[in-house]
PDB file of N, CA and C in Angstrom:
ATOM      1  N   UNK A   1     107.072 124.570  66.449  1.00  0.00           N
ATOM      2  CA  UNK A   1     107.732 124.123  67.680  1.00  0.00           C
ATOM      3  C   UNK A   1     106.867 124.435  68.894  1.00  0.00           C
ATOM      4  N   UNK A   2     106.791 126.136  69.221  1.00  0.00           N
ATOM      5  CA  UNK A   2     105.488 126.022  70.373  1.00  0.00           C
ATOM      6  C   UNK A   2     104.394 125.077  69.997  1.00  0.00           C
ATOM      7  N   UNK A   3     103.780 125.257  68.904  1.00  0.00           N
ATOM      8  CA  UNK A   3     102.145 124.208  68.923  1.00  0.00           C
ATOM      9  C   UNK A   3     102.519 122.597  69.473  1.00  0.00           C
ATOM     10  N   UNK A   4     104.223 121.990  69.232  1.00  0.00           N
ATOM     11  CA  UNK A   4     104.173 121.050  70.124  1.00  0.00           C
ATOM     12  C   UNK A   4     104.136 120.858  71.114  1.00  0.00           C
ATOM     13  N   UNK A   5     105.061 121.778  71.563  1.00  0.00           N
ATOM     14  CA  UNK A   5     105.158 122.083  73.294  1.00  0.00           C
ATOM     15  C   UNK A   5     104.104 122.001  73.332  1.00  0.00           C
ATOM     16  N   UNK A   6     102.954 123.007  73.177  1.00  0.00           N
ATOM     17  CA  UNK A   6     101.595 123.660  73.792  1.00  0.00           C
ATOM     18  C   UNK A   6     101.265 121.762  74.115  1.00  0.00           C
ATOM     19  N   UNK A   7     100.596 121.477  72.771  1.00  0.00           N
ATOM     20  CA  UNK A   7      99.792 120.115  72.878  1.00  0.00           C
ATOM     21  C   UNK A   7     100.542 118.781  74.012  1.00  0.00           C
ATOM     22  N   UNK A   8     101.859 118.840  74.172  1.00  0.00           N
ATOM     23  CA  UNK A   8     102.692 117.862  74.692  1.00  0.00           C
ATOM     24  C   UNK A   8     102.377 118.123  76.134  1.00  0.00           C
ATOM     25  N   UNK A   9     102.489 119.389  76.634  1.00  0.00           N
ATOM     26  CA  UNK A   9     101.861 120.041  77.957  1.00  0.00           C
ATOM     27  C   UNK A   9     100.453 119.702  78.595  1.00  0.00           C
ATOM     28  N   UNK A  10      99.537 120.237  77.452  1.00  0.00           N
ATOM     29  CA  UNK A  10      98.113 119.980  77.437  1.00  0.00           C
ATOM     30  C   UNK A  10      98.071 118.301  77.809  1.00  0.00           C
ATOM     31  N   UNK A  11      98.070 117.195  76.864  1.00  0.00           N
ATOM     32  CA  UNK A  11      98.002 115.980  76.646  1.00  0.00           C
ATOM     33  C   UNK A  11      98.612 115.712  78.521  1.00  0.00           C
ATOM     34  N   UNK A  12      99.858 115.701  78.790  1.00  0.00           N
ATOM     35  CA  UNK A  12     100.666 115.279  80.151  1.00  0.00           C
ATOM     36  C   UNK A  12      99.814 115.952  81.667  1.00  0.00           C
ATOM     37  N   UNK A  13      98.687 117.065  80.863  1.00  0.00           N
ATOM     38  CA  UNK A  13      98.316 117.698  82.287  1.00  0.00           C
ATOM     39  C   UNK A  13      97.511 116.634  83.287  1.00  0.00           C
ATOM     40  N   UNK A  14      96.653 115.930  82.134  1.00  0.00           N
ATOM     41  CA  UNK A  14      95.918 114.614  83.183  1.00  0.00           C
ATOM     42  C   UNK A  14      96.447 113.799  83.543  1.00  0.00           C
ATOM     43  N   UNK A  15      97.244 113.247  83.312  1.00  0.00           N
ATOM     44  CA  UNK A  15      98.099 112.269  83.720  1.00  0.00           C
ATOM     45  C   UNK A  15      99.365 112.174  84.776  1.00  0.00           C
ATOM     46  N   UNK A  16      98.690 110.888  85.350  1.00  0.00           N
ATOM     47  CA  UNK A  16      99.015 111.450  87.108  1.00  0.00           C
ATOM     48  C   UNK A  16      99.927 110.064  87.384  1.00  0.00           C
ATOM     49  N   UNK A  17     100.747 110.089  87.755  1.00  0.00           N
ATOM     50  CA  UNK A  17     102.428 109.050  88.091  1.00  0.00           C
ATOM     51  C   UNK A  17     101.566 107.990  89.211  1.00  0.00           C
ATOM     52  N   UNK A  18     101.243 106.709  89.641  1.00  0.00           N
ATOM     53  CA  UNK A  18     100.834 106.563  90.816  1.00  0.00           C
ATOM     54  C   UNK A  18     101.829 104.882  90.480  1.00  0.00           C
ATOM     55  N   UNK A  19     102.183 104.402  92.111  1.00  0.00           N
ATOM     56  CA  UNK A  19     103.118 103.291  91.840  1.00  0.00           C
ATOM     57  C   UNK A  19     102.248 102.272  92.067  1.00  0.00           C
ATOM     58  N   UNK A  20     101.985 101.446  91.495  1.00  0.00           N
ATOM     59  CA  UNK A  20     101.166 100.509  91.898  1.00  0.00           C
ATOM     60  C   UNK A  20     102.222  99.217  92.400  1.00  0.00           C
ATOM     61  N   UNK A  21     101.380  98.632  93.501  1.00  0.00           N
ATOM     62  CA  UNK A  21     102.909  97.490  94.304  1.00  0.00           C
ATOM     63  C   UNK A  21     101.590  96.168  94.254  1.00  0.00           C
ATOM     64  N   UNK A  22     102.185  95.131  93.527  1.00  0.00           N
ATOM     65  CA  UNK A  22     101.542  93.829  94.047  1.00  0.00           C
ATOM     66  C   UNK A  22     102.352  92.719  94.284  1.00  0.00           C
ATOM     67  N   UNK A  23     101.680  91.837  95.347  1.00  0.00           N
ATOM     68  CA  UNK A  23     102.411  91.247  95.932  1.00  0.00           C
ATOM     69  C   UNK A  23     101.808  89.958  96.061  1.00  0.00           C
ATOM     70  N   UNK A  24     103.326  89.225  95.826  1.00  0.00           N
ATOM     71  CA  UNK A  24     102.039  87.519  95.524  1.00  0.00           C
ATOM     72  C   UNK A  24     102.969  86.511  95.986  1.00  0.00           C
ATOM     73  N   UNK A  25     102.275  85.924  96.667  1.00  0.00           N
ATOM     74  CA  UNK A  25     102.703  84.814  98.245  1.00  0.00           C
ATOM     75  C   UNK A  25     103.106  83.269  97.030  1.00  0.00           C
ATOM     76  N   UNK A  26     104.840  83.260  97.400  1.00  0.00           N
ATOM     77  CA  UNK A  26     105.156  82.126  96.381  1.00  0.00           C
ATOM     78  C   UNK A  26     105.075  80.774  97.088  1.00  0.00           C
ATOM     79  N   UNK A  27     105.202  79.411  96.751  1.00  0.00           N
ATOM     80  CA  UNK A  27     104.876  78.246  97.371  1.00  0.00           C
ATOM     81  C   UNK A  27     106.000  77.979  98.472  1.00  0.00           C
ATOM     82  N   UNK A  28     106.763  78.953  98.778  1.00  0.00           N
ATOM     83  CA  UNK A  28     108.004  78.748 100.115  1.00  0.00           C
ATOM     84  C   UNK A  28     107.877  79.292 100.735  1.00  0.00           C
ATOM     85  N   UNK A  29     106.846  80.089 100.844  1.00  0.00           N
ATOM     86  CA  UNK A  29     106.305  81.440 101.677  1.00  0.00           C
ATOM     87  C   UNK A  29     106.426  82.488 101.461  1.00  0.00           C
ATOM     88  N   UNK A  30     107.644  82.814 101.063  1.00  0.00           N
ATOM     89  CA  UNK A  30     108.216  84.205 100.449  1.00  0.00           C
ATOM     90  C   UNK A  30     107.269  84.657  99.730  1.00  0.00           C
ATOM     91  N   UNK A  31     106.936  86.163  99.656  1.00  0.00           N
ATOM     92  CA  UNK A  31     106.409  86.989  99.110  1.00  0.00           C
ATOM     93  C   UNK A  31     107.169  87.819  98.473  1.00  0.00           C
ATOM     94  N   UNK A  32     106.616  88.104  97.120  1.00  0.00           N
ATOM     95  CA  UNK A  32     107.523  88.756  95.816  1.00  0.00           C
ATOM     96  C   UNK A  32     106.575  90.271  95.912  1.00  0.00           C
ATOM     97  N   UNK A  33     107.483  91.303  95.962  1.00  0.00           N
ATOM     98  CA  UNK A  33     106.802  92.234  95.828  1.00  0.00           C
ATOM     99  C   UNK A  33     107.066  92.758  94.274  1.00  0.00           C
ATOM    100  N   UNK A  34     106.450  93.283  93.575  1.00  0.00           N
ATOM    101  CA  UNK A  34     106.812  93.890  92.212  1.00  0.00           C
ATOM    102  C   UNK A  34     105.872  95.301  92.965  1.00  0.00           C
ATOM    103  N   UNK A  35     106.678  96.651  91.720  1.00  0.00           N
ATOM    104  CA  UNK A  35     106.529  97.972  91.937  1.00  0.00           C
ATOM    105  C   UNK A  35     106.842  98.491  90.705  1.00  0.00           C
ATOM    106  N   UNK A  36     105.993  98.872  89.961  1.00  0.00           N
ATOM    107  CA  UNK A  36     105.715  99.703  88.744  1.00  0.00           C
ATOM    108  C   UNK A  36     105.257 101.041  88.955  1.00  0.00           C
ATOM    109  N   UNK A  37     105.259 102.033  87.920  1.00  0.00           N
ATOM    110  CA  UNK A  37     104.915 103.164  87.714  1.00  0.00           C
ATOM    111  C   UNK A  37     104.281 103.707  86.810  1.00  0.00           C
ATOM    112  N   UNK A  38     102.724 103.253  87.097  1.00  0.00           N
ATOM    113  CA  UNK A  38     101.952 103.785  85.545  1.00  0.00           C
ATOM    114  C   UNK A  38     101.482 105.225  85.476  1.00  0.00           C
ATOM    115  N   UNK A  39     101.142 105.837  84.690  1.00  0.00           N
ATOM    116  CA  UNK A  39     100.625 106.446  84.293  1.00  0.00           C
ATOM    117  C   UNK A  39      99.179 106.926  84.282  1.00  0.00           C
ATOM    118  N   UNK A  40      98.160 107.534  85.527  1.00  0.00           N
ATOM    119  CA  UNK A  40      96.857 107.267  85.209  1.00  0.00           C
ATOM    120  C   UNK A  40      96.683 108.474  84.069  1.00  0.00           C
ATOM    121  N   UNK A  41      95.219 107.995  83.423  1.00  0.00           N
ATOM    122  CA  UNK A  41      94.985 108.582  82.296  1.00  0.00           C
ATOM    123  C   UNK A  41      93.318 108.464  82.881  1.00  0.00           C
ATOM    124  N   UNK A  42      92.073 109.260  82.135  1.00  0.00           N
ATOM    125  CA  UNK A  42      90.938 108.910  82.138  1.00  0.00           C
ATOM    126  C   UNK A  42      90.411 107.454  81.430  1.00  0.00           C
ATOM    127  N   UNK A  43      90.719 107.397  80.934  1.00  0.00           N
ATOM    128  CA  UNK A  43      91.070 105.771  80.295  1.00  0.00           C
ATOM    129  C   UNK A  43      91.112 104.459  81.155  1.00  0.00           C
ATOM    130  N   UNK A  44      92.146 104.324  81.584  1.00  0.00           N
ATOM    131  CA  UNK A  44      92.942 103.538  82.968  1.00  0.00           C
ATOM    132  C   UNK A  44      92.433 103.508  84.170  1.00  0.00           C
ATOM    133  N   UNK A  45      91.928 104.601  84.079  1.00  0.00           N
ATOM    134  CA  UNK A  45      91.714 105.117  85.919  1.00  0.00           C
ATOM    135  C   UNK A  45      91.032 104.631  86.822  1.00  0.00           C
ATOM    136  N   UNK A  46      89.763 104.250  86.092  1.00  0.00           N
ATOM    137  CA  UNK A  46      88.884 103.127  87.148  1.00  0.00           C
ATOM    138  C   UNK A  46      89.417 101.585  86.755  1.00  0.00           C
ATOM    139  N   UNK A  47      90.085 101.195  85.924  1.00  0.00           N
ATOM    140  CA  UNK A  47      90.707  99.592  85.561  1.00  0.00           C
ATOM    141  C   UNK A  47      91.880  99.532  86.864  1.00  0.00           C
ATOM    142  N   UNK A  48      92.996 100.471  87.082  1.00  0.00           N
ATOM    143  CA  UNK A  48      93.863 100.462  88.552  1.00  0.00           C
ATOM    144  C   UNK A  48      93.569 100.258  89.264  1.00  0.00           C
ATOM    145  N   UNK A  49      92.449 101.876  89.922  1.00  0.00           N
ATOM    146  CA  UNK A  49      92.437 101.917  90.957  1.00  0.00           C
ATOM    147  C   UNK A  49      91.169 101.377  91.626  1.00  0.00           C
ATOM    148  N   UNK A  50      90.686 100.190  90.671  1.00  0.00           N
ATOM    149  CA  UNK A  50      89.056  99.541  91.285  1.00  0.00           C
ATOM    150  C   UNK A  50      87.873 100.466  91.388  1.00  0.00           C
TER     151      UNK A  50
END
């Protein structure tokens, strides 16, 4: 049971909450915002945030 905890802790320490919002101009003008919540990882991290 601890060795999961331990590793479940370890694994979650890099990983950082950031909301990413995009927004895309529809043919009536209106703009749609969408707002998600990923997860950065070392993985991900330069594919997000450019």
């Amino acid at each position: 049971m601890a060795k999961t905890q331990k590793f479940v802790a370890k694994s979650g320490a890099h990983d950082r909450p950031v909301m990413v919002i995009s927004m895309e101009k529809k043919e009536s003008g209106a703009y749609s915002v969408k707002k998600k919540i990923v997860y950065l990882t070392a993985d991900n991290e330069k594919e997000i945030l450019g």
